[in-house]
C-alpha atoms as a PDB file:
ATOM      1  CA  UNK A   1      43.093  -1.658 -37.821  1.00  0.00           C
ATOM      2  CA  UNK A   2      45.043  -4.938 -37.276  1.00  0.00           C
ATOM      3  CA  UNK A   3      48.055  -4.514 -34.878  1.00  0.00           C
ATOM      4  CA  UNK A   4      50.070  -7.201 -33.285  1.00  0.00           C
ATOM      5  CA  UNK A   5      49.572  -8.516 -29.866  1.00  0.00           C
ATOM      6  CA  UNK A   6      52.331  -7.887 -27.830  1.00  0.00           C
ATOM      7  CA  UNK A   7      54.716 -10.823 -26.737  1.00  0.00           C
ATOM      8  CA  UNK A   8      55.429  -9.356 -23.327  1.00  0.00           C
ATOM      9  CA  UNK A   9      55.566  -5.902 -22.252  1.00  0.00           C
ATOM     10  CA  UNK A  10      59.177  -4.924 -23.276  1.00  0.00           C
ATOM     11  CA  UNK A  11      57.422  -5.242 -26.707  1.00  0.00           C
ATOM     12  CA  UNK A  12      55.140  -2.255 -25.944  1.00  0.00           C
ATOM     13  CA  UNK A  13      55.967   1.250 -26.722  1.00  0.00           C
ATOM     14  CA  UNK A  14      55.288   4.618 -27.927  1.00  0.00           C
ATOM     15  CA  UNK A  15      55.047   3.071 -31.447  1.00  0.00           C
ATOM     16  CA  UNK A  16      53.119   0.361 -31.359  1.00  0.00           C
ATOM     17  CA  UNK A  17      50.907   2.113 -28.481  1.00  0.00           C
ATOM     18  CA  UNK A  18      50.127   4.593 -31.250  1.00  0.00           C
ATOM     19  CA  UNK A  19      49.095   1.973 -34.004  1.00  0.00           C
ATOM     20  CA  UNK A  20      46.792   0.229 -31.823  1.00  0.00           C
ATOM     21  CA  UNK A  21      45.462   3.304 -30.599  1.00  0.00           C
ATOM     22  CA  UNK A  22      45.341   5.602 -33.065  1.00  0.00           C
ATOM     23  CA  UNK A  23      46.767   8.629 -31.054  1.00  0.00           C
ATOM     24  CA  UNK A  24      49.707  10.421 -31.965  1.00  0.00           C
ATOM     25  CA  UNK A  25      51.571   9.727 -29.513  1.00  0.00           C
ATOM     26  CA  UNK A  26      55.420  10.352 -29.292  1.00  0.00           C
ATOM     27  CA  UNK A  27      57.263   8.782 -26.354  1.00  0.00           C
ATOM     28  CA  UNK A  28      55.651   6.677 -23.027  1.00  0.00           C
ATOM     29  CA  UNK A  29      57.373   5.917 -19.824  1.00  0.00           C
ATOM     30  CA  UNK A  30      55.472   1.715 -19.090  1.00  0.00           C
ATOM     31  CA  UNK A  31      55.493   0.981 -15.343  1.00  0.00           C
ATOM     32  CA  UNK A  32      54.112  -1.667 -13.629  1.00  0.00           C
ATOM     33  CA  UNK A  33      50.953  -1.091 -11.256  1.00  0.00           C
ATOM     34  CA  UNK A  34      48.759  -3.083  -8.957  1.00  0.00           C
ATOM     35  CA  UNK A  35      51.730  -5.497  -8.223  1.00  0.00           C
ATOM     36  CA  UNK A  36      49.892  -8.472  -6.606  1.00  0.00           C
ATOM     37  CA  UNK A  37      46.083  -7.159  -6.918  1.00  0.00           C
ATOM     38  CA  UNK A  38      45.506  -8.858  -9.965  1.00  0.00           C
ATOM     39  CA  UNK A  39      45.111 -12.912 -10.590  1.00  0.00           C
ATOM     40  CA  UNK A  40      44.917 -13.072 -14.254  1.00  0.00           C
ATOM     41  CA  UNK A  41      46.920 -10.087 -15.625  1.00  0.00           C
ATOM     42  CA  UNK A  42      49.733  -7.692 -15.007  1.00  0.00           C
ATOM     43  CA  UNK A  43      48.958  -3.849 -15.332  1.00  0.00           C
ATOM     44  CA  UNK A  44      50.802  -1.772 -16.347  1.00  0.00           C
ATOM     45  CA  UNK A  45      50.159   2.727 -17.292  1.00  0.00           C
ATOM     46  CA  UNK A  46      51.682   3.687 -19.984  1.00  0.00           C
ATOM     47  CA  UNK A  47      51.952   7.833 -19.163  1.00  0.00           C
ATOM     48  CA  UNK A  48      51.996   9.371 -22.856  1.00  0.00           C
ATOM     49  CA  UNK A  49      52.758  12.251 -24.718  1.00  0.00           C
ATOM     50  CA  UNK A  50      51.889  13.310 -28.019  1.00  0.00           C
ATOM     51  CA  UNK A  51      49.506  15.541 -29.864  1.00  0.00           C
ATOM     52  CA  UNK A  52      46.266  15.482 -28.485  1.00  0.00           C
ATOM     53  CA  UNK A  53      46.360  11.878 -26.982  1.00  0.00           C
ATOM     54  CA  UNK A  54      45.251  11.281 -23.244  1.00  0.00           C
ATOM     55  CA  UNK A  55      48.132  11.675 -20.482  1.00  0.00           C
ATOM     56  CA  UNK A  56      48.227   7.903 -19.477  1.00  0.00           C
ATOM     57  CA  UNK A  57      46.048   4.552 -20.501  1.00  0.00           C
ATOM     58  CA  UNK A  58      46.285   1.456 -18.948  1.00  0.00           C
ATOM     59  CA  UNK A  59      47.997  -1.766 -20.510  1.00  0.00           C
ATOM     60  CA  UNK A  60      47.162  -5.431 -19.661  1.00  0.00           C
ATOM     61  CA  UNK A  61      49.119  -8.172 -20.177  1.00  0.00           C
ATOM     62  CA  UNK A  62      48.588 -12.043 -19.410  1.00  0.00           C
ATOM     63  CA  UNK A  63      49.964 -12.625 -15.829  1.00  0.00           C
ATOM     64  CA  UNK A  64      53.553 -12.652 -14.589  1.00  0.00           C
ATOM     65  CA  UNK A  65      52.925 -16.173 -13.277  1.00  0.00           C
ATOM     66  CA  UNK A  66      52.906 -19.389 -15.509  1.00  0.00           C
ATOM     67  CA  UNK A  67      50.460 -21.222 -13.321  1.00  0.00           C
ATOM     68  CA  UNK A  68      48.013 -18.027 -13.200  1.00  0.00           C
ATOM     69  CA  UNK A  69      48.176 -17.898 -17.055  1.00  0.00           C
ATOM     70  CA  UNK A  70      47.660 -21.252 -17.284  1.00  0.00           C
ATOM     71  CA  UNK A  71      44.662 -20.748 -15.254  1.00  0.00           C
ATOM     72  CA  UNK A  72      43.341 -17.722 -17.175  1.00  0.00           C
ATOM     73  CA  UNK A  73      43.577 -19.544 -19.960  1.00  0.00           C
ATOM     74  CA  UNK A  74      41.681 -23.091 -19.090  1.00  0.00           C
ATOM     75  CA  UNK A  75      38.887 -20.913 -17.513  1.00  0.00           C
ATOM     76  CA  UNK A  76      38.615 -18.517 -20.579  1.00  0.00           C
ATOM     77  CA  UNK A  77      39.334 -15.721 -18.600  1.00  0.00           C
ATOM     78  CA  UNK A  78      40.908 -13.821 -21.345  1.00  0.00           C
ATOM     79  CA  UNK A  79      38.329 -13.830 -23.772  1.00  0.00           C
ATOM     80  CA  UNK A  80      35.290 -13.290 -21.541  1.00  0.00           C
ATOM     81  CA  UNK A  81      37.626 -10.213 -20.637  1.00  0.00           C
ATOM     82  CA  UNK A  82      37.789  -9.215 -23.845  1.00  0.00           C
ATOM     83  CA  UNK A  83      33.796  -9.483 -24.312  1.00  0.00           C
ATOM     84  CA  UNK A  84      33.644  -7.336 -20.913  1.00  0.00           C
ATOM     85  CA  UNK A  85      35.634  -4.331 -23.197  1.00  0.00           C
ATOM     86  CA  UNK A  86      34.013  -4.902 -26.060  1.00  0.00           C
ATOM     87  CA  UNK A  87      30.763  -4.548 -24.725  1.00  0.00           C
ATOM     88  CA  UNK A  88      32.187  -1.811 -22.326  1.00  0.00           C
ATOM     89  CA  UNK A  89      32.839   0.504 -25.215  1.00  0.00           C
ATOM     90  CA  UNK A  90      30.023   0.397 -26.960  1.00  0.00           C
ATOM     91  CA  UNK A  91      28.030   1.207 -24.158  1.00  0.00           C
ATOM     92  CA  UNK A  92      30.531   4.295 -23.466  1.00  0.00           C
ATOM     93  CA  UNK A  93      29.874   5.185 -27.113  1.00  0.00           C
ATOM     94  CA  UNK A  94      26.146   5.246 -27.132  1.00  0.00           C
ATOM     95  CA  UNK A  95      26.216   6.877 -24.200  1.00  0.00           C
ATOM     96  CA  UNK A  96      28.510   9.953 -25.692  1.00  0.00           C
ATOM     97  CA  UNK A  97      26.082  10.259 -28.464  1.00  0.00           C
ATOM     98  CA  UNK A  98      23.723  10.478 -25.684  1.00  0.00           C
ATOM     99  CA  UNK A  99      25.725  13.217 -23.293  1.00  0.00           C
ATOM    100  CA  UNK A 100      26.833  15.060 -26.666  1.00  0.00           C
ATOM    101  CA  UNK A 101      25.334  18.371 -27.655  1.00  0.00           C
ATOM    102  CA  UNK A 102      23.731  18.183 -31.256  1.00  0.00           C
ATOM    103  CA  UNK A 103      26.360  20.759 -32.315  1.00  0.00           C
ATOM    104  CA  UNK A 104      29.674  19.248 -30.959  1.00  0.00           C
ATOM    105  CA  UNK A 105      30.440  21.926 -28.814  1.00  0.00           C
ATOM    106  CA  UNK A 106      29.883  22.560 -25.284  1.00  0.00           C
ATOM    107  CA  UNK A 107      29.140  25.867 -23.430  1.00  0.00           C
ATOM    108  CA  UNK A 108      30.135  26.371 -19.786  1.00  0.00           C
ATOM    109  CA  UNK A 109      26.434  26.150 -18.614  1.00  0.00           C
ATOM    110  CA  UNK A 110      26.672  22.712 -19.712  1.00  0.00           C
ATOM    111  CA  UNK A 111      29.766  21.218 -19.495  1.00  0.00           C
ATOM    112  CA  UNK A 112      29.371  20.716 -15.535  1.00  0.00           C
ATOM    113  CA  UNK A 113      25.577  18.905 -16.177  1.00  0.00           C
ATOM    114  CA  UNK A 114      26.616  16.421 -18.534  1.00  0.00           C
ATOM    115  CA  UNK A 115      29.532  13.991 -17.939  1.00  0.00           C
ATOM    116  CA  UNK A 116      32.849  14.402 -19.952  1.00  0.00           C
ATOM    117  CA  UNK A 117      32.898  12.076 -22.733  1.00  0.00           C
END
């Protein structure tokens, strides 16, 4: 799946949120978090809703400030962060096969003694 990368958040929405990630998701409210935490990005949760698509996810854009984005990019800061989630979810996949009962389905005796995937 090829989606466009977002010029700035105001290009962001329930739309293109659902292209890129495949949830069916009908309206989100974008507000900005973490105001000042972050060096290289601004964050921003996107709460959802939709048919069967999680209640919020978190979006990350380059950095409100020219000089930090200027930064983030001379240092590569962007693409080793983009290696970090890369790498992230495959781990988080193999480890759902892992957690996952052979069947699909969980019972209440063990849904508490395996984590949620």
């Amino acid at each position: 799946m090829s989606v466009a990368i977002p010029g700035s958040i105001d290009d962001v929405n329930a739309q293109w949120l659902a292209q890129a990630t495949g949830f069916d998701i009908k309206t989100a409210d974008i507000g900005i978090i973490g105001v000042g935490v972050g060096v290289a990005s601004a964050v921003y949760r996107a709460k959802l809703t939709g048919n069967n698509c999680p209640a919020s996810v978190i979006v990350k854009m380059p950095a409100l400030d020219e000089a930090a984005v200027f930064t983030s990019t001379i240092l590569r800061m962007y693409i080793r962060e983009v290696r970090f989630f890369k790498t992230l979810i495959r781990f988080i996949r193999r480890c759902c096969l892992l957690c996952s009962p052979k069947d699909g389905k969980r019972s209440s005796a063990n849904s508490n003694s395996r984590p949620e995937c």
